[in-house]
PDB file of N, CA and C in Angstrom:
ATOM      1  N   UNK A   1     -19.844 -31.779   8.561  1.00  0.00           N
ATOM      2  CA  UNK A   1     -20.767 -32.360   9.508  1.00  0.00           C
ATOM      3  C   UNK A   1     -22.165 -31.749   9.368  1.00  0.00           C
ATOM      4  N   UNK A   2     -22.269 -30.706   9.416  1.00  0.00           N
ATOM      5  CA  UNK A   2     -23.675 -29.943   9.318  1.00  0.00           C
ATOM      6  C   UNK A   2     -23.785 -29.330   7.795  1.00  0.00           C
ATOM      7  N   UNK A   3     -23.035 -30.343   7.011  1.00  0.00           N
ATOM      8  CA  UNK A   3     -23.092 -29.300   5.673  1.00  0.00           C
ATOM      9  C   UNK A   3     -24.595 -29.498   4.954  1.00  0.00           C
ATOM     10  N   UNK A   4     -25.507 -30.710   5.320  1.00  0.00           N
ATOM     11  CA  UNK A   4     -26.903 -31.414   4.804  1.00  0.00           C
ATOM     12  C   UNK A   4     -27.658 -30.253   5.637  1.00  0.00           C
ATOM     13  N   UNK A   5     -27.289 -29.666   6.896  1.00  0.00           N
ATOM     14  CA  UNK A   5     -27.935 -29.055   7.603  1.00  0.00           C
ATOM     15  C   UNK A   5     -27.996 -27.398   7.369  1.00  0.00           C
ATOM     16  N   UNK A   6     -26.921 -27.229   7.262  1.00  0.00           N
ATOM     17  CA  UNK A   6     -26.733 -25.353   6.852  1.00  0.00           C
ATOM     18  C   UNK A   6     -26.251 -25.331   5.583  1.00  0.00           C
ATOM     19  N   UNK A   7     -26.347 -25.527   4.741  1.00  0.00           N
ATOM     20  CA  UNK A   7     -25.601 -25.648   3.218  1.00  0.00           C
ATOM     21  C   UNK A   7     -25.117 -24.443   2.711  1.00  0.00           C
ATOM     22  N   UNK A   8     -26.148 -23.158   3.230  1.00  0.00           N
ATOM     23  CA  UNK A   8     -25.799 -21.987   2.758  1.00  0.00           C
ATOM     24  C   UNK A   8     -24.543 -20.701   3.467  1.00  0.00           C
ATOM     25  N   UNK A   9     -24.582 -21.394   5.010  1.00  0.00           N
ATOM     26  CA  UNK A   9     -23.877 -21.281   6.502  1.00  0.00           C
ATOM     27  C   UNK A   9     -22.711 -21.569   5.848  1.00  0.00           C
ATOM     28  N   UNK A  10     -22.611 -23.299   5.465  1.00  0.00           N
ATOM     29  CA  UNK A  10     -21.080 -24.005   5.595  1.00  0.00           C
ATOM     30  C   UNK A  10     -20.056 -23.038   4.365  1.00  0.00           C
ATOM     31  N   UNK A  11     -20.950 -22.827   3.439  1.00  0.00           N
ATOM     32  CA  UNK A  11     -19.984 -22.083   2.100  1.00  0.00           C
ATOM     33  C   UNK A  11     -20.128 -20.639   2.409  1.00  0.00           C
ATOM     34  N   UNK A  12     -20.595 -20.236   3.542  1.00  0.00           N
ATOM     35  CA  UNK A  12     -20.018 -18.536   3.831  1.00  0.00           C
ATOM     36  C   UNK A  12     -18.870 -19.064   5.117  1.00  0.00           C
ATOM     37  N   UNK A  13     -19.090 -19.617   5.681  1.00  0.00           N
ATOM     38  CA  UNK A  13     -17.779 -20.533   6.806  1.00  0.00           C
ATOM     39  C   UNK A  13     -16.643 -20.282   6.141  1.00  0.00           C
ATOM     40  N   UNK A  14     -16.646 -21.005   4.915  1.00  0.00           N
ATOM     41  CA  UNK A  14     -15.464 -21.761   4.520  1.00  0.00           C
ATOM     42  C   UNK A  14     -15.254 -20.738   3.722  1.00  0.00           C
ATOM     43  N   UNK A  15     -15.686 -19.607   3.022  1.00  0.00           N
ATOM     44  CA  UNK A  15     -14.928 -18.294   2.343  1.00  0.00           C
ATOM     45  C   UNK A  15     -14.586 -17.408   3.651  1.00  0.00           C
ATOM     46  N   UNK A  16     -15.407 -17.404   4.406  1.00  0.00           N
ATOM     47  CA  UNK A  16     -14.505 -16.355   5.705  1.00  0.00           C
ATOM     48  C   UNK A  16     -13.633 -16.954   6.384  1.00  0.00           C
ATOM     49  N   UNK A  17     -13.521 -18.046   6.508  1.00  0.00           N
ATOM     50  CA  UNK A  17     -11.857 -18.771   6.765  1.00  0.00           C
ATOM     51  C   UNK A  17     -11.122 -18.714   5.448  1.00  0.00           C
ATOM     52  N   UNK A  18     -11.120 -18.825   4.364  1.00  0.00           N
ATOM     53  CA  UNK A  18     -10.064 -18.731   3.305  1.00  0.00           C
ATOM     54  C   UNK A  18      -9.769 -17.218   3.193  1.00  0.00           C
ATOM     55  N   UNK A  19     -10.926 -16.264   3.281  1.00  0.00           N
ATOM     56  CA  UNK A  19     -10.604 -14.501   3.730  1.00  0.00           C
ATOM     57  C   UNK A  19      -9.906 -14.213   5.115  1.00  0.00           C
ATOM     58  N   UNK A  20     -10.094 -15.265   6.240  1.00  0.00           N
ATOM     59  CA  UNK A  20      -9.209 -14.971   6.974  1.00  0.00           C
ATOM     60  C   UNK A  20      -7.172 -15.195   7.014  1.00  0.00           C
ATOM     61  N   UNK A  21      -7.581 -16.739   6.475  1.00  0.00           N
ATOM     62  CA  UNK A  21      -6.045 -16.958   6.190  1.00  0.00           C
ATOM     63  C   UNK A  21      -5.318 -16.188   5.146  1.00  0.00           C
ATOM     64  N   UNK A  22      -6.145 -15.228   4.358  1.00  0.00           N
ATOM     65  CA  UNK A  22      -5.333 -14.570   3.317  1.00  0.00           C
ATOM     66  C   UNK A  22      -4.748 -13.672   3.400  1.00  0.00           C
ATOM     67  N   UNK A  23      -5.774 -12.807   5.071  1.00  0.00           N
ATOM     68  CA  UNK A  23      -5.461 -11.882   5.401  1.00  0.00           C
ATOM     69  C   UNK A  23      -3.993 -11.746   6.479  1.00  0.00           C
ATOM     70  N   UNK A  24      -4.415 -13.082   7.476  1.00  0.00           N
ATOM     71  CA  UNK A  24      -3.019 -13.322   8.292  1.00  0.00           C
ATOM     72  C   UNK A  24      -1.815 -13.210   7.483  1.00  0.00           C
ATOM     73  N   UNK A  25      -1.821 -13.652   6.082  1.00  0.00           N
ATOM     74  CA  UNK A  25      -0.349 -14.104   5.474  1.00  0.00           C
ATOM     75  C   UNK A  25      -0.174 -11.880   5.415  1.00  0.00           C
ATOM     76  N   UNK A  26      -1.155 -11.510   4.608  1.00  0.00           N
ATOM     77  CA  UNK A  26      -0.942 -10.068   3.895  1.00  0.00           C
ATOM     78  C   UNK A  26      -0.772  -9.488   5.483  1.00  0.00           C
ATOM     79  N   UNK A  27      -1.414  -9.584   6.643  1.00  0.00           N
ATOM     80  CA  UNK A  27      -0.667  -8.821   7.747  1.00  0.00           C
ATOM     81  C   UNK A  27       0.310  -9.306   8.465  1.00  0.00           C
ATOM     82  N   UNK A  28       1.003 -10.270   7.942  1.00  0.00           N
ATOM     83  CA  UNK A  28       2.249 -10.619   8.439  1.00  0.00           C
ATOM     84  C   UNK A  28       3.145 -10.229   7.456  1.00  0.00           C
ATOM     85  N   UNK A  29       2.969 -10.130   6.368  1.00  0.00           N
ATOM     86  CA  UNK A  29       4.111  -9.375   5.408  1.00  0.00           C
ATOM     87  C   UNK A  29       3.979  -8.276   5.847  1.00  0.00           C
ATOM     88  N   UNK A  30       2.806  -7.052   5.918  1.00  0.00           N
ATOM     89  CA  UNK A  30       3.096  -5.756   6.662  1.00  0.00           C
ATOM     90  C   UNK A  30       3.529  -5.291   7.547  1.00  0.00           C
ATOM     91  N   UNK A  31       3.387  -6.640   8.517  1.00  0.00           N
ATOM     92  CA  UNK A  31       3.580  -6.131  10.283  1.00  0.00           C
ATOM     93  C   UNK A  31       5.380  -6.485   9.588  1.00  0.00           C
ATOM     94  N   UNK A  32       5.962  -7.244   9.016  1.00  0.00           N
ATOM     95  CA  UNK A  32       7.841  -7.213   8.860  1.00  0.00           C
ATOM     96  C   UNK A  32       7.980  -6.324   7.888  1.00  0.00           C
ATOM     97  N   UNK A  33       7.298  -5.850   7.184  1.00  0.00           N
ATOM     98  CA  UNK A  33       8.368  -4.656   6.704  1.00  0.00           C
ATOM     99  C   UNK A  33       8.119  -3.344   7.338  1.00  0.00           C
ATOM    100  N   UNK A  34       6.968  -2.962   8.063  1.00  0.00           N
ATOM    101  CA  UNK A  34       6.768  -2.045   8.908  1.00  0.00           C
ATOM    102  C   UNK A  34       7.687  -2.161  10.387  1.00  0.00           C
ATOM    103  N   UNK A  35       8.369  -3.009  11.027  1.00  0.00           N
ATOM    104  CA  UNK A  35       9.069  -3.350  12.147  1.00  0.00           C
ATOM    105  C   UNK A  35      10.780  -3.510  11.395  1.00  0.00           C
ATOM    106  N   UNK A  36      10.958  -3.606  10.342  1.00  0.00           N
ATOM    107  CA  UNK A  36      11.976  -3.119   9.629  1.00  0.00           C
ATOM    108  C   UNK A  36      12.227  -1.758   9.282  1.00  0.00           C
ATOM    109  N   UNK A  37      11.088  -0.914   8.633  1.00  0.00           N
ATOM    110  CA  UNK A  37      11.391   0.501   8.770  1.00  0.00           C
ATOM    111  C   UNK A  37      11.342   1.386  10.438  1.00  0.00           C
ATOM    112  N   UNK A  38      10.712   0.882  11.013  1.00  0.00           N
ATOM    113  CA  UNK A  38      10.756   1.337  12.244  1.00  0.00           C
ATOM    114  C   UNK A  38      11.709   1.072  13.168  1.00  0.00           C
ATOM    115  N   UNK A  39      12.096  -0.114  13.499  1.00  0.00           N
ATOM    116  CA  UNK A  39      12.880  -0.658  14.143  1.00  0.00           C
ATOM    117  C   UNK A  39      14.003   0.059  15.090  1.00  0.00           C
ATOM    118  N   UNK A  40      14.924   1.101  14.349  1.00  0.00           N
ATOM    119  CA  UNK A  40      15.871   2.355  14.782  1.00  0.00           C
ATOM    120  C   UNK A  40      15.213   3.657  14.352  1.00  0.00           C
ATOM    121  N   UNK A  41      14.767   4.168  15.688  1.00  0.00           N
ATOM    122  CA  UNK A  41      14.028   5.160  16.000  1.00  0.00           C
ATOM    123  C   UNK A  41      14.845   6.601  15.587  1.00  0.00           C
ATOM    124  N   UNK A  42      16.426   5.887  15.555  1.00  0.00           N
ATOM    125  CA  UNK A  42      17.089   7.294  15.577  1.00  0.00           C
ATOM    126  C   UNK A  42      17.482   7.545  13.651  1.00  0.00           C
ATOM    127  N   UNK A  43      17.140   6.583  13.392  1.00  0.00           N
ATOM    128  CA  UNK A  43      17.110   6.163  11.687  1.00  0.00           C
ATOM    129  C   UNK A  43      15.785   6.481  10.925  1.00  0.00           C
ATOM    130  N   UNK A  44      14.947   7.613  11.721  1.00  0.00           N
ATOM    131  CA  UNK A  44      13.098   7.564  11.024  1.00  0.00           C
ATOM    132  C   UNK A  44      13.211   9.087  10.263  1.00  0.00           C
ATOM    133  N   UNK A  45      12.493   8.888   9.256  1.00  0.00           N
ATOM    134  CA  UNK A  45      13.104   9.992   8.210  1.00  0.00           C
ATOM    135  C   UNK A  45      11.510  10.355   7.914  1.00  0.00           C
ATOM    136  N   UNK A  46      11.159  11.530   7.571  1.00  0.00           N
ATOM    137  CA  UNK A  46       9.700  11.974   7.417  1.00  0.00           C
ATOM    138  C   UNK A  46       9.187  10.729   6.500  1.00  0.00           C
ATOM    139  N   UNK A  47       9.661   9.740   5.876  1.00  0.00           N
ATOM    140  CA  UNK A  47       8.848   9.005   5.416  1.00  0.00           C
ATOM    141  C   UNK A  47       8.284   7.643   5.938  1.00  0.00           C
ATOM    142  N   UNK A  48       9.437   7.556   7.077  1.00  0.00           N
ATOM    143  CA  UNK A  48       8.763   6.694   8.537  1.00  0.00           C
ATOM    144  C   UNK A  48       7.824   7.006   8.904  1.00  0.00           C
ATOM    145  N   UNK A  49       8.052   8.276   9.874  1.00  0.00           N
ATOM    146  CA  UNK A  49       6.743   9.080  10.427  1.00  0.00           C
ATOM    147  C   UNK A  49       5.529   9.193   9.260  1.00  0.00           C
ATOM    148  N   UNK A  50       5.858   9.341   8.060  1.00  0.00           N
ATOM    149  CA  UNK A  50       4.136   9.166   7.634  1.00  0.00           C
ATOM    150  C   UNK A  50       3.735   7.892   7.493  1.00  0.00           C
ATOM    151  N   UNK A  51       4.409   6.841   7.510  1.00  0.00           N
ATOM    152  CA  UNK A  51       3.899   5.521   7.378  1.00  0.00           C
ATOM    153  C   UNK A  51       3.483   4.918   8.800  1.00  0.00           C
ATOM    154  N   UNK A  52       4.112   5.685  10.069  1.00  0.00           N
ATOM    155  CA  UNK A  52       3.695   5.588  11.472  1.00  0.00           C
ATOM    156  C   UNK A  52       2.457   6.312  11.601  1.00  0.00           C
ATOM    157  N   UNK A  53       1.946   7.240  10.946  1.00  0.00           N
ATOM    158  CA  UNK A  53       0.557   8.443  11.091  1.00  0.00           C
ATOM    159  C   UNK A  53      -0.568   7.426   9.868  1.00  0.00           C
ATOM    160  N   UNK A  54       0.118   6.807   8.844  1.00  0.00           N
ATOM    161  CA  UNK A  54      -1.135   6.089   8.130  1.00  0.00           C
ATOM    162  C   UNK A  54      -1.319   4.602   8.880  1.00  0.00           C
ATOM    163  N   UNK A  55      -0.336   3.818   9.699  1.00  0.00           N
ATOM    164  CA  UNK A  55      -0.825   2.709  10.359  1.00  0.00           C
ATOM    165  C   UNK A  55      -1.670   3.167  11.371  1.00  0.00           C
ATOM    166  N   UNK A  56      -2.195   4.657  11.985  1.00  0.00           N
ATOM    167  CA  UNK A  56      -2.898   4.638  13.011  1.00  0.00           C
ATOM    168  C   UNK A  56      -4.164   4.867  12.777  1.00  0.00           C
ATOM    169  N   UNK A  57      -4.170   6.020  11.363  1.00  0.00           N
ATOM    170  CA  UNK A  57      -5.076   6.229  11.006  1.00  0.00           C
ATOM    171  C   UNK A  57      -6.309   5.617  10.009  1.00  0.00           C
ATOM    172  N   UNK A  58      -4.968   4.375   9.038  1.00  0.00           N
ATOM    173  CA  UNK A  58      -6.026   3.609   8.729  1.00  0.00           C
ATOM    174  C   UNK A  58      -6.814   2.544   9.657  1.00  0.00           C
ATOM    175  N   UNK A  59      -5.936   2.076  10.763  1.00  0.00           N
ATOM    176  CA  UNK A  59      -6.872   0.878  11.908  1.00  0.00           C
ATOM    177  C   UNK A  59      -8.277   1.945  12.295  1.00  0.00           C
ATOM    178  N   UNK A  60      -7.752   3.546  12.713  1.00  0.00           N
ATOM    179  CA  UNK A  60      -9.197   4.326  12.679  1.00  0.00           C
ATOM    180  C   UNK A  60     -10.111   4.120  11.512  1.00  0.00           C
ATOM    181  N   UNK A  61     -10.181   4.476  10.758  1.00  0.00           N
ATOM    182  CA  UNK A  61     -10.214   4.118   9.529  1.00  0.00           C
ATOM    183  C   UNK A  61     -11.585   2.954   9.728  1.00  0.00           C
ATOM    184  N   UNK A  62     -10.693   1.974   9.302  1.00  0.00           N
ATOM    185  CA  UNK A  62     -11.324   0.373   9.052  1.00  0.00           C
ATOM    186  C   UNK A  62     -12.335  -0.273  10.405  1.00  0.00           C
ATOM    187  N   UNK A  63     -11.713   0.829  11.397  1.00  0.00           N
ATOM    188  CA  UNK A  63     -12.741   0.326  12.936  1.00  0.00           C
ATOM    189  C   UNK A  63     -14.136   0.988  12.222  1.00  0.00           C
ATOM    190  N   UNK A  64     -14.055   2.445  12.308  1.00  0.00           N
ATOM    191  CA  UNK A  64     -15.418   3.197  12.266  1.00  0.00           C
ATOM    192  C   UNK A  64     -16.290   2.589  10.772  1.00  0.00           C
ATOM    193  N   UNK A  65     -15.741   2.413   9.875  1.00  0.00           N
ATOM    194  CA  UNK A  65     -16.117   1.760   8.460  1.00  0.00           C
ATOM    195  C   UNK A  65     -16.532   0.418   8.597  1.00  0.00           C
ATOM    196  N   UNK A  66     -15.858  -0.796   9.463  1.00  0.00           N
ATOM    197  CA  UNK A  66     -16.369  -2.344  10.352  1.00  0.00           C
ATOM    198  C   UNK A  66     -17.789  -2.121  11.007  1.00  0.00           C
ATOM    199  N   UNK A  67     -17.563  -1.215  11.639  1.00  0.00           N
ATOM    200  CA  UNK A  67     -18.902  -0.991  13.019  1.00  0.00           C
ATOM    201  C   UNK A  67     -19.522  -0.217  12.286  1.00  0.00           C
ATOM    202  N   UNK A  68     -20.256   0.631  11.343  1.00  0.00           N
ATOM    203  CA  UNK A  68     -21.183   0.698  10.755  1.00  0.00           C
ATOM    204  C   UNK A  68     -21.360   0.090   9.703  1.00  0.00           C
ATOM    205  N   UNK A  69     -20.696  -0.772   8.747  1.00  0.00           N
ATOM    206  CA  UNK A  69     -21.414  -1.848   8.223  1.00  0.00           C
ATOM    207  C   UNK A  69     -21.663  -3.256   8.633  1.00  0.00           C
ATOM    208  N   UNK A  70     -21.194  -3.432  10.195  1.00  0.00           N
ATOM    209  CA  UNK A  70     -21.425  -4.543  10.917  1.00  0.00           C
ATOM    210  C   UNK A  70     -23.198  -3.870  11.188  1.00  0.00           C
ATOM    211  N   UNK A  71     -22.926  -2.890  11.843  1.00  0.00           N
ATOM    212  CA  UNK A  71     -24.524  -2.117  12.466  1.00  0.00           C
ATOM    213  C   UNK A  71     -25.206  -2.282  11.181  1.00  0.00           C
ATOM    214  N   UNK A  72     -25.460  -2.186  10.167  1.00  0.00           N
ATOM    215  CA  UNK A  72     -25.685  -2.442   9.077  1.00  0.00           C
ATOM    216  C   UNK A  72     -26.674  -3.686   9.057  1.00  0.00           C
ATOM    217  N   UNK A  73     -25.607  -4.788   9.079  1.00  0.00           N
ATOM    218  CA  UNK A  73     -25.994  -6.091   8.574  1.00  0.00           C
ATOM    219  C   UNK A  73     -26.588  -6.595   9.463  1.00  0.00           C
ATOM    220  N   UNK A  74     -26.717  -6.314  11.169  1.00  0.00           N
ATOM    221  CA  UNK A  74     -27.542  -6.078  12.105  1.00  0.00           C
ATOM    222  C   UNK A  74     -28.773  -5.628  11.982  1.00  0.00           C
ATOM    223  N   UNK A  75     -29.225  -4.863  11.739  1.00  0.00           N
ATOM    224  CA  UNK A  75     -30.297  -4.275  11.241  1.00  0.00           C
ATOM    225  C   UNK A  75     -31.008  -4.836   9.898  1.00  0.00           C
ATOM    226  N   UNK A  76     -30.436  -5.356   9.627  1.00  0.00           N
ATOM    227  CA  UNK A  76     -31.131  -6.665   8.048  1.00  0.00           C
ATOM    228  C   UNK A  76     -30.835  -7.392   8.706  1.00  0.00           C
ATOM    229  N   UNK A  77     -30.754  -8.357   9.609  1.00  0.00           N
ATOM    230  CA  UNK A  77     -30.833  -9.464  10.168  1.00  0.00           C
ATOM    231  C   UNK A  77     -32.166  -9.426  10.956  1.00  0.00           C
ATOM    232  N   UNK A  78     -31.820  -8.018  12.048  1.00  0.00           N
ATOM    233  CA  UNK A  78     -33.488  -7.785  12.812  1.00  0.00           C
ATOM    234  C   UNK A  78     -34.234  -7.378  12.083  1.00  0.00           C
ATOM    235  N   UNK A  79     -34.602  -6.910  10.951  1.00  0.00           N
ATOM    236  CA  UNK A  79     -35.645  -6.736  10.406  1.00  0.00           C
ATOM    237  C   UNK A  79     -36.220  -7.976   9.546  1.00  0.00           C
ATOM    238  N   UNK A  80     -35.605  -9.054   9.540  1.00  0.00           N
ATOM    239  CA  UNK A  80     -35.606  -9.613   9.021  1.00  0.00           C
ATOM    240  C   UNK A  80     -36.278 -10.895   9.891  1.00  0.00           C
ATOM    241  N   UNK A  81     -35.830 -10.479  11.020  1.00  0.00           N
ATOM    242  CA  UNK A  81     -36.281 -11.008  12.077  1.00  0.00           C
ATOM    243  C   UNK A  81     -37.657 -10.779  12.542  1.00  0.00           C
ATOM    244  N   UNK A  82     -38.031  -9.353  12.714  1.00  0.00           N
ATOM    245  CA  UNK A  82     -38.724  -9.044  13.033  1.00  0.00           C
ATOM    246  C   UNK A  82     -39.948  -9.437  12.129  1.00  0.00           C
ATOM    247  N   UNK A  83     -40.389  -9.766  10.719  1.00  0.00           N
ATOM    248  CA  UNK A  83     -40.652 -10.177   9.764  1.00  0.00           C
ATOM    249  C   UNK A  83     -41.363 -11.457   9.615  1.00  0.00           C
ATOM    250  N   UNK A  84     -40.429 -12.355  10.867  1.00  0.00           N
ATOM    251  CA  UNK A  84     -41.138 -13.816  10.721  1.00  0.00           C
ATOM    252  C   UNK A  84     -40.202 -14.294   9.800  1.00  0.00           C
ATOM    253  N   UNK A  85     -39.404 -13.535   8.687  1.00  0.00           N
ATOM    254  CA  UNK A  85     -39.213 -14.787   8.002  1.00  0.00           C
ATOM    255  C   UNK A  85     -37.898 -15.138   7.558  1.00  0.00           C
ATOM    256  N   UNK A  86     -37.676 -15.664   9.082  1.00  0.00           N
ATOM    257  CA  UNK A  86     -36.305 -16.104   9.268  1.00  0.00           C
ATOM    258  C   UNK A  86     -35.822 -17.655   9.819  1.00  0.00           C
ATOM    259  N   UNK A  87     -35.271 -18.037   8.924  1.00  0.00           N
ATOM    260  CA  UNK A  87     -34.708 -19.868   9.624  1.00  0.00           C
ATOM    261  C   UNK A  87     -33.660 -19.975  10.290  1.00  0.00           C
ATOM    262  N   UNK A  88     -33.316 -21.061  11.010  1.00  0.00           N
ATOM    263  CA  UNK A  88     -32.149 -21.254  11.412  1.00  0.00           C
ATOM    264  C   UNK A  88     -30.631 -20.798  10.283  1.00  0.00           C
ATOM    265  N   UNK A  89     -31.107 -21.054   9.248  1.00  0.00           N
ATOM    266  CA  UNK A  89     -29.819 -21.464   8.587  1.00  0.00           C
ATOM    267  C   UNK A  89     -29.439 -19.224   8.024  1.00  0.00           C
ATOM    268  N   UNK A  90     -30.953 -18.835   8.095  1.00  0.00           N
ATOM    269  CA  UNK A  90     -30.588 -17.542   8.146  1.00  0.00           C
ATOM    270  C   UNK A  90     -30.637 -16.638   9.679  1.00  0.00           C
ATOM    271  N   UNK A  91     -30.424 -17.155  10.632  1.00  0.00           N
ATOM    272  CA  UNK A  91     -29.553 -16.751  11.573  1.00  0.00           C
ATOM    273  C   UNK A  91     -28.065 -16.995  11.633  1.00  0.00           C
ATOM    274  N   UNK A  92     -27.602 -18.242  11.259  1.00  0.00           N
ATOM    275  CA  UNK A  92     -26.451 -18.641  11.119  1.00  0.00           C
ATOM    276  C   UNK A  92     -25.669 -17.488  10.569  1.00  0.00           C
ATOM    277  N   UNK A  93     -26.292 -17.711   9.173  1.00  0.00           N
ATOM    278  CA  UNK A  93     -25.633 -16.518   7.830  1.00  0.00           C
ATOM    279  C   UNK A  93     -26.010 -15.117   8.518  1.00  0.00           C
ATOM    280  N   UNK A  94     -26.389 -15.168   8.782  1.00  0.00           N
ATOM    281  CA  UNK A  94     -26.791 -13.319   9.144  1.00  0.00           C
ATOM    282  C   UNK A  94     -25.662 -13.053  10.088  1.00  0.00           C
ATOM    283  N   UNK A  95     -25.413 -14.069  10.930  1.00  0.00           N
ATOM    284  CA  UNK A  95     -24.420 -13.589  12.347  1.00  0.00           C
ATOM    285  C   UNK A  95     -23.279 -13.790  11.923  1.00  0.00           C
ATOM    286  N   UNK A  96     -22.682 -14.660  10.759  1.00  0.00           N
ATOM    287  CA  UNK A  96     -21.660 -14.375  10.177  1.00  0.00           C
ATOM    288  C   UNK A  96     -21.596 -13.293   9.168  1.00  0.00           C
ATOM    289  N   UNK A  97     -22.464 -13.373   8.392  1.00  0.00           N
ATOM    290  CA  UNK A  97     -22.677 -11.639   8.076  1.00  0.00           C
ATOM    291  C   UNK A  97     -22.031 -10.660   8.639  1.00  0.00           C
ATOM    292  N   UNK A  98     -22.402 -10.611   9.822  1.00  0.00           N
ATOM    293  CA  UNK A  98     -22.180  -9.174  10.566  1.00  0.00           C
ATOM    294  C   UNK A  98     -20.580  -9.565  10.958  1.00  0.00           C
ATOM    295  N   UNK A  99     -19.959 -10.599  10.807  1.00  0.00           N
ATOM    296  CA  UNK A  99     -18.667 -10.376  11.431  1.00  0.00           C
ATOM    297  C   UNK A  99     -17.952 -10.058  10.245  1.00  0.00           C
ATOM    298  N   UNK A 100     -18.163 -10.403   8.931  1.00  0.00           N
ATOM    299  CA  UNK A 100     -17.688 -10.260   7.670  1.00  0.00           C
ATOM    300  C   UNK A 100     -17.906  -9.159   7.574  1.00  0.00           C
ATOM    301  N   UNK A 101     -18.541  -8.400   7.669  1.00  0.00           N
ATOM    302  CA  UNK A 101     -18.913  -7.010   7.262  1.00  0.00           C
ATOM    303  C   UNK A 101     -18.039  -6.208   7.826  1.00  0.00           C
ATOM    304  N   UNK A 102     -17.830  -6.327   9.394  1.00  0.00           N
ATOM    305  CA  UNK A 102     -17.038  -6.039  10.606  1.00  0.00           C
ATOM    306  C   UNK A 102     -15.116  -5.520   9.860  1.00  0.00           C
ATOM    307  N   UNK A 103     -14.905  -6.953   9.070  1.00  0.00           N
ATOM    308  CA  UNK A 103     -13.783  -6.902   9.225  1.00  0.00           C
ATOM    309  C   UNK A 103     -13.621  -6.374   7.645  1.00  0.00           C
ATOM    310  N   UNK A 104     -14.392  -6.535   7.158  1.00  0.00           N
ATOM    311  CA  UNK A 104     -13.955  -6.014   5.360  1.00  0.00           C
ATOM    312  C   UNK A 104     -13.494  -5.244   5.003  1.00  0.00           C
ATOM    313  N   UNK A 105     -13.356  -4.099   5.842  1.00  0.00           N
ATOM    314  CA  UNK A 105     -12.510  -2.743   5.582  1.00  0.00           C
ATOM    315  C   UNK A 105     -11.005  -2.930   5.962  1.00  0.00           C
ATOM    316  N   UNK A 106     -10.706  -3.712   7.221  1.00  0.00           N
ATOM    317  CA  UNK A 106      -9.313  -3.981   7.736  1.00  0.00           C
ATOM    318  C   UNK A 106      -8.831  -5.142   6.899  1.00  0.00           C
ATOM    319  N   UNK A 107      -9.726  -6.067   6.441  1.00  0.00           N
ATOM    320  CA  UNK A 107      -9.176  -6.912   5.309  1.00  0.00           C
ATOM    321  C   UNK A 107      -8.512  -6.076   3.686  1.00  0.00           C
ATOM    322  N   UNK A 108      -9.078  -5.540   3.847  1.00  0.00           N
ATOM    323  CA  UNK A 108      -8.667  -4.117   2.559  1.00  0.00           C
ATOM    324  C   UNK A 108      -7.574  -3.481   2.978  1.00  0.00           C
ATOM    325  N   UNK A 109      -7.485  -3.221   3.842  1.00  0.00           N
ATOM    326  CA  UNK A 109      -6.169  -2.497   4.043  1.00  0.00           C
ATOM    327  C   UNK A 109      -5.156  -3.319   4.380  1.00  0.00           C
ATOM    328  N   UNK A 110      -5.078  -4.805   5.069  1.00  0.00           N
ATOM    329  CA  UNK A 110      -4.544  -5.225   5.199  1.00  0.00           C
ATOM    330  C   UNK A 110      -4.289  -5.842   3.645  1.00  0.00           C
ATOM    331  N   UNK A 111      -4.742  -5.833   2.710  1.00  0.00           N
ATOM    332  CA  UNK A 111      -4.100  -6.330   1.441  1.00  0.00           C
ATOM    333  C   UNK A 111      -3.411  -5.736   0.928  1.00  0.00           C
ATOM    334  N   UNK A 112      -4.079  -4.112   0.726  1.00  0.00           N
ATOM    335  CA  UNK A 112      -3.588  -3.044   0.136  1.00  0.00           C
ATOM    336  C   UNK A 112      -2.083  -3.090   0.721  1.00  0.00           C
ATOM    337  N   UNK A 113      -1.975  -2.987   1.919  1.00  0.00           N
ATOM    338  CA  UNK A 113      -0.579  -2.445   2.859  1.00  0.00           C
ATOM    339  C   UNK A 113       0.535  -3.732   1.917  1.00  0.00           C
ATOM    340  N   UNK A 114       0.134  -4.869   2.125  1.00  0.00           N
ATOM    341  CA  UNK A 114       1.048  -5.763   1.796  1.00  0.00           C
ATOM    342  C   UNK A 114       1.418  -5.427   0.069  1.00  0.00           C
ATOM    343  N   UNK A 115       0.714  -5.037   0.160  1.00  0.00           N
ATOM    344  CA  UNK A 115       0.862  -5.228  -1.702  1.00  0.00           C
ATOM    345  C   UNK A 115       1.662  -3.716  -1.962  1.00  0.00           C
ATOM    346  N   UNK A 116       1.986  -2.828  -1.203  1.00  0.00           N
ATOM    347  CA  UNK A 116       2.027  -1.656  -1.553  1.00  0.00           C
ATOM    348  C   UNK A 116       3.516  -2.039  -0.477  1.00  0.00           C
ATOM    349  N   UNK A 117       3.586  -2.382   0.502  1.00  0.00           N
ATOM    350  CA  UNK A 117       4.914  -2.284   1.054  1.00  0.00           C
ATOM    351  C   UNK A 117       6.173  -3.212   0.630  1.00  0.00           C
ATOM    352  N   UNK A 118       5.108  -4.298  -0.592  1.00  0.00           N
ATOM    353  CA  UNK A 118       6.399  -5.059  -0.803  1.00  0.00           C
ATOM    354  C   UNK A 118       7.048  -4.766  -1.797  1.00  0.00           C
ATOM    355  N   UNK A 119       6.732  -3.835  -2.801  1.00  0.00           N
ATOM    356  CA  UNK A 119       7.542  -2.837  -3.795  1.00  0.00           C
ATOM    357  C   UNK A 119       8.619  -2.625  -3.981  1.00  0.00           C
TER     358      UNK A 119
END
């Protein structure tokens, strides 16, 4: 619909929805084999517990690493802003920017995990 209108918007849209659905499938393979090793609490063997200490620490991880390269792409958006020389179609992109940026680290781990737990 707006593709004559944002041209540069619609094809960052449509890769951060194909990066999102790639990621749902890779954290739904992690979230079942992680709820399979966990599952019987009285069955957790030091190699549970470290895979319970790296699911907490990588979501730490990928938060603090999201929010400063979201703050990031924020800051090239307002300066960019600030500048004058900014269009609609680079507000669009800029504010998806910053959510892409946001999630790129938890998209990484969420690949990594899948790819590494299905072994």
């Amino acid at each position: 619909m707006f593709h004559w209108y944002f041209p540069r918007f619609t094809e960052a849209a449509f890769r951060a929805s194909a990066v999102s659905a790639t990621t749902a499938v890779a954290a739904s393979v992690t979230i079942a084999h992680r709820m399979m090793l966990m599952s019987d609490p009285t069955a957790w063997t030091a190699g549970t517990h470290k895979e319970a200490m790296r699911m907490v620490s990588e979501k730490v991880d990928a938060i603090t690493e999201g929010s400063l390269d979201a703050a990031a792409e924020a800051g090239r958006l307002a300066l960019r802003s600030a500048t004058g020389a900014l269009s609609s179609d680079d507000v669009a992109h800029g504010l998806l920017a910053i959510g892409v940026a946001a999630t790129k680290p938890a998209v990484r781990a969420a690949r990594a995990n899948a790819t590494r737990l299905s072994l």
